[in-house]
PDB file of N, CA and C in Angstrom:
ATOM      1  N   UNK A   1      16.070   0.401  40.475  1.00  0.00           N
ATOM      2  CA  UNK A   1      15.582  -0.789  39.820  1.00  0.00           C
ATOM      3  C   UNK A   1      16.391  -1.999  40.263  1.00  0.00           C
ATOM      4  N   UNK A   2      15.681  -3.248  40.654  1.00  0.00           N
ATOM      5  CA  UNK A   2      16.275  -4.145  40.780  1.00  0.00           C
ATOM      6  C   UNK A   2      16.722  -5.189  39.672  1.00  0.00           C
ATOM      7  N   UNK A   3      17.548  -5.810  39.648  1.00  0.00           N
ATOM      8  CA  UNK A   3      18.488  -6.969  38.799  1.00  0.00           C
ATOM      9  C   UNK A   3      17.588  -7.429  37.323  1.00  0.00           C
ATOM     10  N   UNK A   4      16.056  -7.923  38.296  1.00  0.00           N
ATOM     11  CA  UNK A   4      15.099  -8.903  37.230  1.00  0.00           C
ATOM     12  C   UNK A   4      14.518  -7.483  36.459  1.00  0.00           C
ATOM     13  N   UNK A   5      14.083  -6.464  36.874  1.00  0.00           N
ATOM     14  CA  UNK A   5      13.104  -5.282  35.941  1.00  0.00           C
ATOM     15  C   UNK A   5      14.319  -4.869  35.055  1.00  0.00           C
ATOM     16  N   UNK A   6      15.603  -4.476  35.303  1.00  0.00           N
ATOM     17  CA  UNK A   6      16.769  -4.428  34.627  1.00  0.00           C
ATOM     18  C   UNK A   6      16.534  -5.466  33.061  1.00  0.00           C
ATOM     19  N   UNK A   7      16.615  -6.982  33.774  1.00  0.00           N
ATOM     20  CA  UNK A   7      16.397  -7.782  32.148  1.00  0.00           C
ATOM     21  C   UNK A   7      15.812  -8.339  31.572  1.00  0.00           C
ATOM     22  N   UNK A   8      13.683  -7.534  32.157  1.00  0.00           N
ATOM     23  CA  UNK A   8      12.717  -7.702  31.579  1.00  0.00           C
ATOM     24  C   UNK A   8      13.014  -6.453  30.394  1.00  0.00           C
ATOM     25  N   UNK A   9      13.298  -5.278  31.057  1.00  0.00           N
ATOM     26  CA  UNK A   9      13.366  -4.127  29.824  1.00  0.00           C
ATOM     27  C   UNK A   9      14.981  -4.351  28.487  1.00  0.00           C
ATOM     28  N   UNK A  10      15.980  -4.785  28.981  1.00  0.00           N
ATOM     29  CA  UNK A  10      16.535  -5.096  27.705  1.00  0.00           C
ATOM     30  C   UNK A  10      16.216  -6.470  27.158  1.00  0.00           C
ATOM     31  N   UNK A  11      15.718  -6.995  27.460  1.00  0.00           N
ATOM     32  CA  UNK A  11      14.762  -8.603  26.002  1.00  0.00           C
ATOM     33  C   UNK A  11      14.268  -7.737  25.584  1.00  0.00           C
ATOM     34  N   UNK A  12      13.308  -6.580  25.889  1.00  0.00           N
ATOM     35  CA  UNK A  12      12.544  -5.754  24.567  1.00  0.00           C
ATOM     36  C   UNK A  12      13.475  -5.168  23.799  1.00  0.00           C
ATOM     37  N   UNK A  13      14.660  -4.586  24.047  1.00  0.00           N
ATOM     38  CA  UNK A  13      15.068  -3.640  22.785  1.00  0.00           C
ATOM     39  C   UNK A  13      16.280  -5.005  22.410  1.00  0.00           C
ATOM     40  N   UNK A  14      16.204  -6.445  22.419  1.00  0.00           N
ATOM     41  CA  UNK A  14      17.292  -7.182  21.797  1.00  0.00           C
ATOM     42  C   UNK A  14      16.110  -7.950  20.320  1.00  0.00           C
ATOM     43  N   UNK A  15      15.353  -7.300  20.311  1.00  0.00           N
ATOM     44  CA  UNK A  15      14.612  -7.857  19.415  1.00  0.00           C
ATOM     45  C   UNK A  15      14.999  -8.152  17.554  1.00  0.00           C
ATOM     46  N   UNK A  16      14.776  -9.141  17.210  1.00  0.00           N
ATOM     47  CA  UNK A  16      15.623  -9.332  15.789  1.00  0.00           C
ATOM     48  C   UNK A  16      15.187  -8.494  14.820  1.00  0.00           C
ATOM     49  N   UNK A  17      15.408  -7.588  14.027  1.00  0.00           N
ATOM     50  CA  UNK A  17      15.598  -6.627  13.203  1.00  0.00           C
ATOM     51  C   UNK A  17      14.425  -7.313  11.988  1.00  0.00           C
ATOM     52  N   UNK A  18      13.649  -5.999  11.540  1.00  0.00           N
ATOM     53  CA  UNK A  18      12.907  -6.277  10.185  1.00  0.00           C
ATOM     54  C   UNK A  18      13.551  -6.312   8.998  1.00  0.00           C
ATOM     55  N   UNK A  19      13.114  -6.835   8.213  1.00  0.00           N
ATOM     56  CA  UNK A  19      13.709  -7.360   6.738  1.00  0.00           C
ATOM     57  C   UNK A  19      13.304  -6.092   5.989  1.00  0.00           C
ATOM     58  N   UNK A  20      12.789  -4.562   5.892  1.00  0.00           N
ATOM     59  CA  UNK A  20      12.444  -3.822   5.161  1.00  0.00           C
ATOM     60  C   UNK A  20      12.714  -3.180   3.971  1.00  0.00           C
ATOM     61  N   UNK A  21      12.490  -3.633   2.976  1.00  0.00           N
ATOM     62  CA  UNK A  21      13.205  -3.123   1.782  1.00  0.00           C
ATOM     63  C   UNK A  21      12.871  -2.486   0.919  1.00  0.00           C
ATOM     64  N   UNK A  22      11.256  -2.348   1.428  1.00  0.00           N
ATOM     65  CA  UNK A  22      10.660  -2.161   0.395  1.00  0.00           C
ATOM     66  C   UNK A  22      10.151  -2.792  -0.465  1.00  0.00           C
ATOM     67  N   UNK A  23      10.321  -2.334  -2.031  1.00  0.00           N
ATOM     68  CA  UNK A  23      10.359  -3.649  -3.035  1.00  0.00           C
ATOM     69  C   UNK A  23       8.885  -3.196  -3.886  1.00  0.00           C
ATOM     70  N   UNK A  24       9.714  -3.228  -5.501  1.00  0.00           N
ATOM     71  CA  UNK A  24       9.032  -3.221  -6.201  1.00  0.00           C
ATOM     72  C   UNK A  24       7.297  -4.216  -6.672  1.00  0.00           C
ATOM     73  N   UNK A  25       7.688  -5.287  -6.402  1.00  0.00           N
ATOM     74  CA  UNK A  25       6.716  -6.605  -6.081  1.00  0.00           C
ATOM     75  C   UNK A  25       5.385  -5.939  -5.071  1.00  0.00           C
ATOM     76  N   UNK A  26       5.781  -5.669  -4.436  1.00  0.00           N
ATOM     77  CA  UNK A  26       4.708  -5.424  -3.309  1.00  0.00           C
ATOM     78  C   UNK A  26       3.728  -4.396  -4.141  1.00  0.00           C
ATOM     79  N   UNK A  27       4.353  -3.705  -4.475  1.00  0.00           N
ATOM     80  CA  UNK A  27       3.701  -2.149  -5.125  1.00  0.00           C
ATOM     81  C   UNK A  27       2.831  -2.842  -6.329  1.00  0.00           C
ATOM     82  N   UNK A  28       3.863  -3.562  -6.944  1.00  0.00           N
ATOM     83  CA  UNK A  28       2.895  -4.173  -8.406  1.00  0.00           C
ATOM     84  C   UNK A  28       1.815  -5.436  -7.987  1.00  0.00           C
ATOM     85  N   UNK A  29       2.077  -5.868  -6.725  1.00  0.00           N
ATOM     86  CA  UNK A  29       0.907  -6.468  -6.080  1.00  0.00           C
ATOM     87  C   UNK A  29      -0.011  -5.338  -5.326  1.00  0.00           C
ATOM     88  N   UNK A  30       0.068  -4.707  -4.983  1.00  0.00           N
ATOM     89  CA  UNK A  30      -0.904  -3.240  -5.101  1.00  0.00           C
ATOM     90  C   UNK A  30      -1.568  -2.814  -5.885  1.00  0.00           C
ATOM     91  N   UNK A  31      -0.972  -2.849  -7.196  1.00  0.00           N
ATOM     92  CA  UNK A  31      -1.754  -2.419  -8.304  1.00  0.00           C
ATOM     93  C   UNK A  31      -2.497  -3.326  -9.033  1.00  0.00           C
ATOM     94  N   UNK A  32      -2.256  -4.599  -8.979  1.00  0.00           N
ATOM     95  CA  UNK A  32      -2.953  -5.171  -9.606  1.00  0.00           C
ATOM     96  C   UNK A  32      -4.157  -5.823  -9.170  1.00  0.00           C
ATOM     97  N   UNK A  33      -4.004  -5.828  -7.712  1.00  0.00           N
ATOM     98  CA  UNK A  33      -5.390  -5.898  -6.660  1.00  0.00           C
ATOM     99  C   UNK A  33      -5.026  -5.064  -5.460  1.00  0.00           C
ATOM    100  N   UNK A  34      -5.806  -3.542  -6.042  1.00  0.00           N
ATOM    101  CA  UNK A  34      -5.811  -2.818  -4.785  1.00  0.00           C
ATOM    102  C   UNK A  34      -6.236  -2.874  -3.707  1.00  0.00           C
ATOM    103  N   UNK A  35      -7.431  -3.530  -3.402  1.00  0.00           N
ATOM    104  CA  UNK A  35      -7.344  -4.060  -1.811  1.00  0.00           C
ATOM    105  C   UNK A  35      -6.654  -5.096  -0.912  1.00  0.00           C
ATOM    106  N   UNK A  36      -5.914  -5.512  -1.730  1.00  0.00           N
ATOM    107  CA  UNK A  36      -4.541  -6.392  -1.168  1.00  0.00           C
ATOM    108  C   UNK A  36      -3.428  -5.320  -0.974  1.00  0.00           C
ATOM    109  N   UNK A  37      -3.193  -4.308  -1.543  1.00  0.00           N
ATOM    110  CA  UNK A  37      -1.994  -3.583  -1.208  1.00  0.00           C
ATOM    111  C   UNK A  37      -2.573  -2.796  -0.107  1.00  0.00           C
ATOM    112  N   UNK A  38      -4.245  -1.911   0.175  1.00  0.00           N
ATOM    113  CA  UNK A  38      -4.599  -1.413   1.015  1.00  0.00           C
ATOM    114  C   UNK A  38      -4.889  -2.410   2.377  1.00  0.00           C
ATOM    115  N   UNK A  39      -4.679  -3.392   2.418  1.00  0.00           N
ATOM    116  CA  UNK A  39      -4.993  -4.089   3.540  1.00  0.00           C
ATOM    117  C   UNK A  39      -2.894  -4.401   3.509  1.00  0.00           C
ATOM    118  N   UNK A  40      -2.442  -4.706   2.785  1.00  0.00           N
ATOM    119  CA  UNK A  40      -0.989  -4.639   3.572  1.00  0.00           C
ATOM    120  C   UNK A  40      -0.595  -3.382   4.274  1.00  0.00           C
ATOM    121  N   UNK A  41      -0.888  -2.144   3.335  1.00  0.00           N
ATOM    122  CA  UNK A  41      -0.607  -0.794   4.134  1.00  0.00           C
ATOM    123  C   UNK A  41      -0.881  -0.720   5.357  1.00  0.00           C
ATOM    124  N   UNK A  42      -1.963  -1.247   5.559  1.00  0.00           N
ATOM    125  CA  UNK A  42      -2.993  -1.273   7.111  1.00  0.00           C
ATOM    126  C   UNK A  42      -2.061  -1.661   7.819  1.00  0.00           C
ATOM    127  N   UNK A  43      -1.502  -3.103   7.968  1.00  0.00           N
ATOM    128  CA  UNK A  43      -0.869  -3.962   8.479  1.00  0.00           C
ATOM    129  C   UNK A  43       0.738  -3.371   8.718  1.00  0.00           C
ATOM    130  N   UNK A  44       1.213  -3.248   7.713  1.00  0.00           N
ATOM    131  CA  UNK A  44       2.573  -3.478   8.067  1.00  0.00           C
ATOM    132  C   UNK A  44       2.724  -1.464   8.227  1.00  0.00           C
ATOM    133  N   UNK A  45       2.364  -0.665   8.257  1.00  0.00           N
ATOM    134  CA  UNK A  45       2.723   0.933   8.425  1.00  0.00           C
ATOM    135  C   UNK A  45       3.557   0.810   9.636  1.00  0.00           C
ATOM    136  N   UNK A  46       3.013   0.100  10.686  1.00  0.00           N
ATOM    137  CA  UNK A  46       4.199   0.405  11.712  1.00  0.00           C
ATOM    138  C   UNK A  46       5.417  -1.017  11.746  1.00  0.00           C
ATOM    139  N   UNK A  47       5.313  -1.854  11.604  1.00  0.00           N
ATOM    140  CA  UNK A  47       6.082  -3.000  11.337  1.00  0.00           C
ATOM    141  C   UNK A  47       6.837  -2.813  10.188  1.00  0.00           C
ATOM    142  N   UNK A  48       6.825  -2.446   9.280  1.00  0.00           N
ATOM    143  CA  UNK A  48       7.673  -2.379   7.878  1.00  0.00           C
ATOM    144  C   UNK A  48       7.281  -1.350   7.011  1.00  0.00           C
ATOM    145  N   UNK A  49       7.520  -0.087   7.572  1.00  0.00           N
ATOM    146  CA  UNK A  49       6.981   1.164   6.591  1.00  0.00           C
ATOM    147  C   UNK A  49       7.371   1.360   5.273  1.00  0.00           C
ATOM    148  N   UNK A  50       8.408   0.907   4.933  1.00  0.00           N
ATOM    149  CA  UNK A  50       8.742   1.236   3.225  1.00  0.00           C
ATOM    150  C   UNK A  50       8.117   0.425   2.666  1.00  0.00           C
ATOM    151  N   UNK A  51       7.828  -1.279   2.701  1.00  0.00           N
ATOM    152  CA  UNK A  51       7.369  -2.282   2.186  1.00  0.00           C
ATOM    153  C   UNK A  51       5.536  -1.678   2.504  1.00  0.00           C
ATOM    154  N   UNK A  52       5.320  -1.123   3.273  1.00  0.00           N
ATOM    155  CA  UNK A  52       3.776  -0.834   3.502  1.00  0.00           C
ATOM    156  C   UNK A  52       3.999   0.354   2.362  1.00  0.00           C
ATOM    157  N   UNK A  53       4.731   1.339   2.091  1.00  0.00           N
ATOM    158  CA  UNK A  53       4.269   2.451   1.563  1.00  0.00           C
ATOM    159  C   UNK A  53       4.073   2.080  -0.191  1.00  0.00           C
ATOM    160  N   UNK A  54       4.905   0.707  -0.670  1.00  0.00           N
ATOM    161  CA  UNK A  54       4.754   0.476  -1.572  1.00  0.00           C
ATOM    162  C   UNK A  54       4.181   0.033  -2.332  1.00  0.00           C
ATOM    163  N   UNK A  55       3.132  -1.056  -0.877  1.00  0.00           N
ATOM    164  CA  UNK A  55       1.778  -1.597  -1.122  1.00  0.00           C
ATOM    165  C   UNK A  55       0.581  -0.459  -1.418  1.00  0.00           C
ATOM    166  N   UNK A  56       0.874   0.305  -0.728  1.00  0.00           N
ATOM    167  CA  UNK A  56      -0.204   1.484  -0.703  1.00  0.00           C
ATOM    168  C   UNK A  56       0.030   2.691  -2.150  1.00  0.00           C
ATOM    169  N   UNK A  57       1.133   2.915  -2.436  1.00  0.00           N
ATOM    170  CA  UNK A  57       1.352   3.600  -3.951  1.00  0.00           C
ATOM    171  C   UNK A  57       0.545   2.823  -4.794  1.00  0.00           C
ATOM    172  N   UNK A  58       0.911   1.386  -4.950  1.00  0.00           N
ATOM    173  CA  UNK A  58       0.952   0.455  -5.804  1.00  0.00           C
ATOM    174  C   UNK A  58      -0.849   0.572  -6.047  1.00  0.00           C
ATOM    175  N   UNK A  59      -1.475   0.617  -4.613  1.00  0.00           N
ATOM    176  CA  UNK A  59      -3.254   0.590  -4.497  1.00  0.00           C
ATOM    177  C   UNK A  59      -3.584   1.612  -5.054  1.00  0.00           C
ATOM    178  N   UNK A  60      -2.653   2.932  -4.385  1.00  0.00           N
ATOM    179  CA  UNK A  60      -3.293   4.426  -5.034  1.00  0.00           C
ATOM    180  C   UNK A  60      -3.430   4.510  -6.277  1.00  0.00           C
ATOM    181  N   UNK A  61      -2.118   4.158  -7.319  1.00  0.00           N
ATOM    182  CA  UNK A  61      -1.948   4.251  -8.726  1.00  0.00           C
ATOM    183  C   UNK A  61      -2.857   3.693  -9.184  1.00  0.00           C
ATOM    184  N   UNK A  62      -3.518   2.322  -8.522  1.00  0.00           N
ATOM    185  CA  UNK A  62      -3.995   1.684  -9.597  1.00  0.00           C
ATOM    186  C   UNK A  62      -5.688   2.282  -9.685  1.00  0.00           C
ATOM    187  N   UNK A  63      -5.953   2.603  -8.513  1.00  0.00           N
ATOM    188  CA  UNK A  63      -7.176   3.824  -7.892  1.00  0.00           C
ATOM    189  C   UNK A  63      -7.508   4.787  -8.800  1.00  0.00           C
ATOM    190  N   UNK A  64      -5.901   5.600  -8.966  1.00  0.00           N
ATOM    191  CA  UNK A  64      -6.108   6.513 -10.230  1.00  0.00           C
ATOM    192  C   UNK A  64      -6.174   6.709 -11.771  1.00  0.00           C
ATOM    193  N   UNK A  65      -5.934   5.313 -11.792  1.00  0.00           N
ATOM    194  CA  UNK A  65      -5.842   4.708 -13.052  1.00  0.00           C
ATOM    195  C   UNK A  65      -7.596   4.025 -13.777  1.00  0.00           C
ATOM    196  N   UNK A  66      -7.641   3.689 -12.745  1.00  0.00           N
ATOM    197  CA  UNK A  66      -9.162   3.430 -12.728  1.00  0.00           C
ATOM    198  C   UNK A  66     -10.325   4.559 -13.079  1.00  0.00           C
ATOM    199  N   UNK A  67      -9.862   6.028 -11.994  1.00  0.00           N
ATOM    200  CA  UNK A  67     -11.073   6.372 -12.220  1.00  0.00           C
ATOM    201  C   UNK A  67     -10.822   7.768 -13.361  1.00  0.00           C
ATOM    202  N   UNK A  68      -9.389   7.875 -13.956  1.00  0.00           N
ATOM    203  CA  UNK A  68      -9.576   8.272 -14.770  1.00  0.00           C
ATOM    204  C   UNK A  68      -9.603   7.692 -16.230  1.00  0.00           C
ATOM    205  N   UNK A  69      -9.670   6.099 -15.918  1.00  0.00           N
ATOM    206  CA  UNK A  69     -10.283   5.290 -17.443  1.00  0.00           C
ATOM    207  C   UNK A  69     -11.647   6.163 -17.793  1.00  0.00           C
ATOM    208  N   UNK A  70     -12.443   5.562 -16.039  1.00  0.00           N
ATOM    209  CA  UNK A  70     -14.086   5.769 -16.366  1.00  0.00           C
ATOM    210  C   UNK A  70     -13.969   7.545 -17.197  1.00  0.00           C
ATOM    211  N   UNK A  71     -13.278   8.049 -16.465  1.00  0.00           N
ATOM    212  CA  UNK A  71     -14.171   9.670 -16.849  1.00  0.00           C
ATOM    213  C   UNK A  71     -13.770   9.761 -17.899  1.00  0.00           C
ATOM    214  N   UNK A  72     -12.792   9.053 -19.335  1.00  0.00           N
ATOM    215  CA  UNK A  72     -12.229   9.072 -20.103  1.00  0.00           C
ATOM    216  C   UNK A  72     -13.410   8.667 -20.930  1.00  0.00           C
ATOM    217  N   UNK A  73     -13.827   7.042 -20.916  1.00  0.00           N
ATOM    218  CA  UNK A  73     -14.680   6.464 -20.948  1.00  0.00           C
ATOM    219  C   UNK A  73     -16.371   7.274 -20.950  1.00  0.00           C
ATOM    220  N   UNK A  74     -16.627   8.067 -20.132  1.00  0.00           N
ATOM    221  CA  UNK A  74     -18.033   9.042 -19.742  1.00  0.00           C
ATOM    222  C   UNK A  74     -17.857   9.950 -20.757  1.00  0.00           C
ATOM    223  N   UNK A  75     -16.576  10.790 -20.574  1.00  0.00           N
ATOM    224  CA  UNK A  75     -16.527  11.842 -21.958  1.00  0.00           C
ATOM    225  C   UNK A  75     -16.924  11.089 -22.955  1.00  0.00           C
ATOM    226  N   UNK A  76     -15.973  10.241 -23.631  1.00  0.00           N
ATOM    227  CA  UNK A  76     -16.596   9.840 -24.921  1.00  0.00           C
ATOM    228  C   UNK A  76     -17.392   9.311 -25.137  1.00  0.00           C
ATOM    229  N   UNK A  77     -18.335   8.876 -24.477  1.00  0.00           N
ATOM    230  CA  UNK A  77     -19.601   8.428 -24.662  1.00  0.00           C
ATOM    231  C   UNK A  77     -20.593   9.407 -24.736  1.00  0.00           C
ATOM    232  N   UNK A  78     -20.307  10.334 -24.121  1.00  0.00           N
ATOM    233  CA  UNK A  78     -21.168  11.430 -23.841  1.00  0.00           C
ATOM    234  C   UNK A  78     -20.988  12.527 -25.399  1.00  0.00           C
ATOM    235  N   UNK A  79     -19.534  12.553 -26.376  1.00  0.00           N
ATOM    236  CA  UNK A  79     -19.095  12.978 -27.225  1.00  0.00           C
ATOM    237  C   UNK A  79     -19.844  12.301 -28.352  1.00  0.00           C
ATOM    238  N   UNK A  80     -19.735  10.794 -28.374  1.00  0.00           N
ATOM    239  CA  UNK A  80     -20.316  10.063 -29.674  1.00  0.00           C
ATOM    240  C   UNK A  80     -21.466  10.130 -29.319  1.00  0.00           C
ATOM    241  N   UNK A  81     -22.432  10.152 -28.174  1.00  0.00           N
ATOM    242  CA  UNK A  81     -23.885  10.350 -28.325  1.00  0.00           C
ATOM    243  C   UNK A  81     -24.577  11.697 -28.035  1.00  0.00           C
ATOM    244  N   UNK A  82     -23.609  12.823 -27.956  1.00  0.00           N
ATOM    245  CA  UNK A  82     -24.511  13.607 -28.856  1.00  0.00           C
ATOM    246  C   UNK A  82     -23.996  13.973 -30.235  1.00  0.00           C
ATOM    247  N   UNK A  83     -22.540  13.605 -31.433  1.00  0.00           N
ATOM    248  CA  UNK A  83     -22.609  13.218 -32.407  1.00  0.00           C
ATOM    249  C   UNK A  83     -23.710  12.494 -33.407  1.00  0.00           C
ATOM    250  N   UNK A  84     -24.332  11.715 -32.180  1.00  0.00           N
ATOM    251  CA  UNK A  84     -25.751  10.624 -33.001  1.00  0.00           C
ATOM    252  C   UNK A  84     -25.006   9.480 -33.357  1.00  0.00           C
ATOM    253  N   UNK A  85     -24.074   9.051 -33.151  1.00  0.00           N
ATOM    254  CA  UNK A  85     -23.386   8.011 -33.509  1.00  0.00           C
ATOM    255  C   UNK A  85     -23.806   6.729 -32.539  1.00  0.00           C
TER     256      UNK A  85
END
């Protein structure tokens, strides 16, 4: 290898470091509009994986939270109307 291919390939690995921390915020912005935490997951999985995984919990929880309101919701409706109520 000559001199210049030498210090085209180290500028790539001097690159400035991600801020990744994670972080509670992200997750509770996940949950409270899950397609904002599923579109950060998208985005940052390879750029900032802990801060993506927290967006994406934050979407899942709130996913599961949801659809076991409804079936909560279906039972008892389905309970008080055949009661006759």
């Amino acid at each position: 290898m000559d001199q210049g291919t030498n210090q085209n390939v180290n500028q790539g690995t001097n690159a400035a470091p991600v801020n990744d921390k994670g972080g509670f915020l992200w997750g509770l912005l996940g949950c409270c509009v899950p397609i904002a935490g599923l579109i950060l997951f998208l985005v940052w999985k390879d750029q900032k994986p802990k801060t993506a995984k927290a967006a994406g919990i934050g979407a899942l929880v709130s996913v599961i939270i949801g659809v076991v309101y409804y079936i909560i919701m279906i039972a008892l409706g389905i309970g008080f109307a055949s009661m006759g109520m």
